[in-house]
Protein backbone atom coordinates (compact mmCIF):
# COMPACT_ATOMS: atom_id res chain seq x y z
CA UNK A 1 0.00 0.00 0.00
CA UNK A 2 1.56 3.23 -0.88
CA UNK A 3 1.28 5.80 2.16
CA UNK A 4 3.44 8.79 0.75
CA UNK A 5 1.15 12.02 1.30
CA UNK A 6 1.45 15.60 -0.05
CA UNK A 7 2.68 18.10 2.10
CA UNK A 8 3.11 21.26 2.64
CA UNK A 9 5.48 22.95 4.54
CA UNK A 10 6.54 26.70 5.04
CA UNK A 11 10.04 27.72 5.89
CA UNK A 12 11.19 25.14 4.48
CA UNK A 13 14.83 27.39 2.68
CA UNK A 14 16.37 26.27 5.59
CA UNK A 15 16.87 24.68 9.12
CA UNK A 16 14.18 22.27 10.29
CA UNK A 17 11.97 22.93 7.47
CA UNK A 18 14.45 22.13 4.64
CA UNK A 19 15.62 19.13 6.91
CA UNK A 20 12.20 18.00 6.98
CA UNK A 21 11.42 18.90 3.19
CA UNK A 22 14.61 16.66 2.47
CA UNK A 23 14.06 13.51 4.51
CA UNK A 24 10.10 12.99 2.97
CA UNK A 25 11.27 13.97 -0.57
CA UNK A 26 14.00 10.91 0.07
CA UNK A 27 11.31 8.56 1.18
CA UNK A 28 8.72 9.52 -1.50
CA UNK A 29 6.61 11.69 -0.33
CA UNK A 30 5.62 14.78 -2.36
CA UNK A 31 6.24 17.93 -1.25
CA UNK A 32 5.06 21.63 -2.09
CA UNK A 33 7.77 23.94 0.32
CA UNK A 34 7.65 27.64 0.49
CA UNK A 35 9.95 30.06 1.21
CA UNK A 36 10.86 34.07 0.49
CA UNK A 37 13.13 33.24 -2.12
CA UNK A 38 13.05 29.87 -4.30
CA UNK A 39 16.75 30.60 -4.67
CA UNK A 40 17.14 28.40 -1.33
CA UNK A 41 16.01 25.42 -2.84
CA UNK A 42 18.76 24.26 -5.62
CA UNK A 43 19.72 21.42 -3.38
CA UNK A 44 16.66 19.80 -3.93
CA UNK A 45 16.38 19.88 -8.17
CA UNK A 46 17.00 16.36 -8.04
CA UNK A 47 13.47 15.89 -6.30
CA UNK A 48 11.83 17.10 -9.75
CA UNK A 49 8.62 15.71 -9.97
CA UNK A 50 7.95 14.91 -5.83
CA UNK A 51 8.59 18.53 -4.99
CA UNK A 52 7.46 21.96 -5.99
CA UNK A 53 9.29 25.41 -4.48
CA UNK A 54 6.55 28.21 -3.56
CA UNK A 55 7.76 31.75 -3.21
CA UNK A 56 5.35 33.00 -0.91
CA UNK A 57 4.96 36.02 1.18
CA UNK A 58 3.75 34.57 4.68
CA UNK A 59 2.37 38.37 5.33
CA UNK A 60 0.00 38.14 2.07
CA UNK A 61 -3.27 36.05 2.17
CA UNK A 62 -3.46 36.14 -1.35
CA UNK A 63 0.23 34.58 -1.92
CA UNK A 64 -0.75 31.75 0.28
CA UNK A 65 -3.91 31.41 -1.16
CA UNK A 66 -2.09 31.13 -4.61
CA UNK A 67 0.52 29.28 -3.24
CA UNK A 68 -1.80 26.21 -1.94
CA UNK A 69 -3.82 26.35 -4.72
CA UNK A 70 -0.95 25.47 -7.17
CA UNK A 71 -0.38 22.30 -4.27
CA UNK A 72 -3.54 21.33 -5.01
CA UNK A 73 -3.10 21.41 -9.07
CA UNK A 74 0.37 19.81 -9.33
CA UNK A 75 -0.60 17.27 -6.61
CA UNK A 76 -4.54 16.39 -7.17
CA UNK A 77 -4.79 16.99 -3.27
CA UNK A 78 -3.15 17.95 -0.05
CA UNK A 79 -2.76 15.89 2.87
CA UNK A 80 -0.41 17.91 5.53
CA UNK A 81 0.21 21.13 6.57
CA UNK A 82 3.32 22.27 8.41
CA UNK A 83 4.13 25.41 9.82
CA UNK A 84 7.26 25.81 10.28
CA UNK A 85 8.40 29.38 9.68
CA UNK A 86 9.12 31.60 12.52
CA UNK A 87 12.29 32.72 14.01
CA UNK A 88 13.38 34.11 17.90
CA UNK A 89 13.25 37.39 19.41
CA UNK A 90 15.44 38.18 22.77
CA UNK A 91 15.03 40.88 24.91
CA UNK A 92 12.86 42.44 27.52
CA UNK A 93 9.67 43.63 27.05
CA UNK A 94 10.50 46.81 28.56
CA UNK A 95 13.21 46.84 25.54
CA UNK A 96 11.02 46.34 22.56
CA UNK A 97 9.49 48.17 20.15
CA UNK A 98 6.12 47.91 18.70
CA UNK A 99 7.52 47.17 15.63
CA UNK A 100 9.81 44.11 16.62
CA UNK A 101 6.41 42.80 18.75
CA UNK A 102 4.12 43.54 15.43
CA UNK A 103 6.81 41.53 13.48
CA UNK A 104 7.52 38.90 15.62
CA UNK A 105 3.73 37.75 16.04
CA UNK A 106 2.87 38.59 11.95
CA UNK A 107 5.70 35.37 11.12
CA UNK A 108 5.42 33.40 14.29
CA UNK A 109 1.38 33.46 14.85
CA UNK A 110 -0.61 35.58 12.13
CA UNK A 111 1.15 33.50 9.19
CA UNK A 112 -0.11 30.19 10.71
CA UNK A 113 -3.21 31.51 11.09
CA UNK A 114 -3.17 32.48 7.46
CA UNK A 115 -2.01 29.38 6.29
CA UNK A 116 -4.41 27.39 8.11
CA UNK A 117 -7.34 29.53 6.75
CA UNK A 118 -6.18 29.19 3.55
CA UNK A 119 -5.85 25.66 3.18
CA UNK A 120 -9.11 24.47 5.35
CA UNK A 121 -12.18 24.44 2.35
CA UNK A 122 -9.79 21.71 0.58
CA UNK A 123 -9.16 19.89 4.27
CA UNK A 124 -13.06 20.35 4.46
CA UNK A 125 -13.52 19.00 0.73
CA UNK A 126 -11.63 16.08 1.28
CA UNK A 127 -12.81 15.34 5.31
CA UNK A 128 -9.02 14.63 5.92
CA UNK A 129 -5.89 16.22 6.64
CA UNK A 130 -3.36 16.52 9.44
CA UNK A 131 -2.17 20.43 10.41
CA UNK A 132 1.17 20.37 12.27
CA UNK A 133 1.76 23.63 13.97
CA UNK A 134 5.11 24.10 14.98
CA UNK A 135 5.32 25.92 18.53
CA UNK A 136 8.02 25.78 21.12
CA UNK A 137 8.83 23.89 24.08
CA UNK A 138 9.21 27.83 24.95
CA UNK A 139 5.79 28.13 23.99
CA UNK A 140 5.37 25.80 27.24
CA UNK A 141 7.75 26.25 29.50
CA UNK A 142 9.12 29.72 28.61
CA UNK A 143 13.06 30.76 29.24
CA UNK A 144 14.59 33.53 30.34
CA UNK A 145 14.93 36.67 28.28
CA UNK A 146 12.78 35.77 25.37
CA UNK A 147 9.27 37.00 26.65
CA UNK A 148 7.63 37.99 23.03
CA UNK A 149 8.69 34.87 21.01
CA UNK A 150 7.69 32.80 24.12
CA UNK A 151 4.32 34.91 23.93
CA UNK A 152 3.51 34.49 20.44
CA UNK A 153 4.45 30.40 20.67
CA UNK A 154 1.93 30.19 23.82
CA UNK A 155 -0.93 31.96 21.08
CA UNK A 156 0.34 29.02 18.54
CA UNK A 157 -0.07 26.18 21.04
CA UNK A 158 -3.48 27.62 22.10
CA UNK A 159 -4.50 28.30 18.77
CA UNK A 160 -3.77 24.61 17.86
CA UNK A 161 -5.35 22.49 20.81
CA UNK A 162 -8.27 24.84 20.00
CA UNK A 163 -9.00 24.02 16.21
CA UNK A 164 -7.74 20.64 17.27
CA UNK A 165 -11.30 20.57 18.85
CA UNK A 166 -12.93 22.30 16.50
CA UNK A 167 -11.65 20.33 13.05
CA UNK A 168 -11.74 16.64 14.71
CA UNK A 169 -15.39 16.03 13.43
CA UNK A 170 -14.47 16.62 9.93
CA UNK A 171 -11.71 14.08 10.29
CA UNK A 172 -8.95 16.65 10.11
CA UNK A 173 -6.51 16.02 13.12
CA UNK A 174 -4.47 18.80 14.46
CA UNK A 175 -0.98 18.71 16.31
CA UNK A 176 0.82 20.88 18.39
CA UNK A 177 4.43 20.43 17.83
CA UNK A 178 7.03 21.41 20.52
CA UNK A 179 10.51 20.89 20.18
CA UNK A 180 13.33 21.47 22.06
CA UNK A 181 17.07 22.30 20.07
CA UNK A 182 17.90 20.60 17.43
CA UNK A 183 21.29 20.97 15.42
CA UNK A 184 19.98 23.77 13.20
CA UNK A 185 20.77 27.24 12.02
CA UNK A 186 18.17 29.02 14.57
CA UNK A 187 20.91 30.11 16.94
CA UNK A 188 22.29 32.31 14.03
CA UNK A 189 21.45 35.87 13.19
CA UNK A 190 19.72 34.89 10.22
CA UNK A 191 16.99 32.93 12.43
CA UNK A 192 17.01 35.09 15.49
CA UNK A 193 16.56 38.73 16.19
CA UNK A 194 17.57 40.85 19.61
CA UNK A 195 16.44 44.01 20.64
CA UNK A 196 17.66 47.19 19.45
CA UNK A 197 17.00 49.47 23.01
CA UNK A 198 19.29 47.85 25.18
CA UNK A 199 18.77 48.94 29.29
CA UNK A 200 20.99 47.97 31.26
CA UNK A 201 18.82 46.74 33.99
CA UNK A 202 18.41 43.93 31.80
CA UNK A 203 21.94 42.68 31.03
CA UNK A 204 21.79 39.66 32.98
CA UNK A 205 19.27 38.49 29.96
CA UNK A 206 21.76 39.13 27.53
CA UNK A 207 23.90 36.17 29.68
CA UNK A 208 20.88 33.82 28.76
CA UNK A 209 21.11 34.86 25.03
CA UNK A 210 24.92 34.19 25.18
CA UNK A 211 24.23 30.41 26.59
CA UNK A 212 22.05 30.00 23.98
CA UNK A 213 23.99 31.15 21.41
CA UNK A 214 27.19 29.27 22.83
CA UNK A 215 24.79 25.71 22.22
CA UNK A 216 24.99 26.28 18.60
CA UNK A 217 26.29 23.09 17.13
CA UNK A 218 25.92 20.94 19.88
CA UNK A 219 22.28 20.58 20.57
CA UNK A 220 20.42 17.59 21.30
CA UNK A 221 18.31 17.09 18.56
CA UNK A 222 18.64 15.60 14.91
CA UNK A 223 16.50 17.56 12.48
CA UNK A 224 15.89 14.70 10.12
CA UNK A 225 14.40 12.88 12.74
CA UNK A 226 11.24 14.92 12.38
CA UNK A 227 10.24 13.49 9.27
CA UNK A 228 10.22 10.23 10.73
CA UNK A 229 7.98 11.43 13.61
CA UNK A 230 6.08 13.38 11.58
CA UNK A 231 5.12 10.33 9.40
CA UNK A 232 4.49 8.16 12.40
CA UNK A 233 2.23 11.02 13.53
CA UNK A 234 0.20 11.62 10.79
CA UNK A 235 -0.45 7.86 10.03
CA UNK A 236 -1.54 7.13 13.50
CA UNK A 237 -5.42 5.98 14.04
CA UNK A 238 -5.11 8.37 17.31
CA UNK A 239 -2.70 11.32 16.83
CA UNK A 240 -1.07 13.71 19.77
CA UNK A 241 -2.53 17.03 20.38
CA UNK A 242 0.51 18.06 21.74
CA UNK A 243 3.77 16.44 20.70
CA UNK A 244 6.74 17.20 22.55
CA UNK A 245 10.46 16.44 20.39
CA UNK A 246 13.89 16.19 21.64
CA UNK A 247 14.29 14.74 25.20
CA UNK A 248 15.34 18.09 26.63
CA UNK A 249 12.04 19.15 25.35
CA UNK A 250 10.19 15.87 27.00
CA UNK A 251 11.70 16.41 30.25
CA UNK A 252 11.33 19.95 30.67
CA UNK A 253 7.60 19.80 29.86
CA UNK A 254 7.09 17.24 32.54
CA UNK A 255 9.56 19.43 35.18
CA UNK A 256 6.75 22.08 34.19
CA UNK A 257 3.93 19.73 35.02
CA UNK A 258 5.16 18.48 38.36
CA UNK A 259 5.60 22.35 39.53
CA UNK A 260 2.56 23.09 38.24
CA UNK A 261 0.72 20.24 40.31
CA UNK A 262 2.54 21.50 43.29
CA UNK A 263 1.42 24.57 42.72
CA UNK A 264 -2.23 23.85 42.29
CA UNK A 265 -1.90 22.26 45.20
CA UNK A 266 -0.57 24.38 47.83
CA UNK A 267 -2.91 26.98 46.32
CA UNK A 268 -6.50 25.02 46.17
CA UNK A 269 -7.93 26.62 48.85
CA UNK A 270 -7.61 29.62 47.78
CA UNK A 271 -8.72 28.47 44.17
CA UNK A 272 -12.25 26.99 45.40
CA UNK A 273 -12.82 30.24 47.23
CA UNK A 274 -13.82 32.09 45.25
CA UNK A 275 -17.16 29.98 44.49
CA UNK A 276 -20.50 30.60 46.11
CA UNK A 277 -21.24 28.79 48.94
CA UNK A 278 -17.61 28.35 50.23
């Protein structure tokens, strides 16, 4: 039985999205994978046929629109979404302009949302499809120094569990992807972006920005291993909601829970208070 599915991923020029655009292409999948520039894709030519490059403007509903719509043409259907594209933004709140917020959520949030909208009526046509929103552990357990990006990954992972609700009765299954770091390019300048308005309050964030940058090359997680969990994923009978990757991500995640729980608990009293009668 052949299983290979059409998907879609954005970001894909690059990092975990061109990892994961390579490994399905090399197991037969098709693949329609957008980016700013198609430039970024020569080193998958040899794909001809499986894969089609999508200059798209994440910011534009009609370039998406256009963009899935050609998916649909070349491919006769589509089967998963990915979003992928974002990219990090350090610094304080205090320290950022409206600007660097505005641009941070328009990639990291509004573009999914725009994607997703995009690409439901042929989800809805066919009563199938998997959409695999990719979030943050950060958008779970949030680090130090990195309050916006961590804020719009938290409106991701919300967003996702919700329509995750919402789409299951039409047989479309949604997942909320969290990883932890993987060996990528996102610790470089191209893939993150720091404040401007430094104060100087706030250096002892710039320390956390430094460890993170100092990981670069040695984390954890093998990129092309998402592919693989991706495809487990998406052929399951009972797919995660929420799908943690990496083992720093896994383990962090269920550090969170336990405080959490503790939490809860040493505050319960004063949670049930507030109803009538107590």
């Amino acid at each position: 039985m052949n299983d290979t599915k059409v998907w879609y991923i954005t970001g894909a020029s690059k990092g975990m999205g061109l990892a994961i655009a390579t490994r399905l292409l090399s197991k037969g999948h098709k693949v329609a994978a957008t980016s700013r520039s198609v430039s970024g894709f020569d080193q998958l030519a040899a794909f001809e046929g499986l894969f089609l490059p999508l200059e798209v403007d994440l910011k534009s509903t009609s370039s998406i629109a256009e963009s899935i719509k050609r998916t649909v043409d070349k491919f006769g259907r589509i089967d998963v979404i990915v979003n992928n594209a974002g990219y990090g933004l350090g610094g304080a709140l205090e320290e950022l302009t409206s600007e660097e917020i505005s641009e941070n959520f328009e990639v990291n949030f509004f573009a999914v949302v725009r994607v997703v909208q995009q690409a439901l009526p042929y989800l809805r046509a066919q009563r199938s499809g998997h959409i695999l929103n990719i979030s943050s552990i950060a958008g779970f357990a949030p680090g130090v120094g990195w309050s916006m990006y961590c804020a719009a990954k938290f409106a991701v992972s919300g967003l996702t569990e919700s329509l995750a609700n919402d789409l299951k009765p039409m047989g479309i299954n949604v997942t909320n992807i969290l990883p932890g770091w993987f060996r990528t390019n996102f610790a470089k300048a191209d893939s993150i972006a720091y404040n401007k308005n430094q104060i100087e309050d706030y250096a002892y964030l710039r320390e956390a920005h430094e460890k993170m940058n100092s990981m670069d090359g040695t984390q954890l997680g093998d990129p092309y291993k998402i592919a693989d969990a991706f495809i487990e994923l998406v052929n399951s009978e009972n797919p995660a909601v929420n799908l943690f990757l990496g083992s720093d991500a896994f383990n962090r995640a269920k550090n969170k829970i336990a405080e959490l729980n503790i939490q809860m608990d040493s505050w319960k009293e004063v949670s049930c208070s507030t109803d009538f009668g107590s």
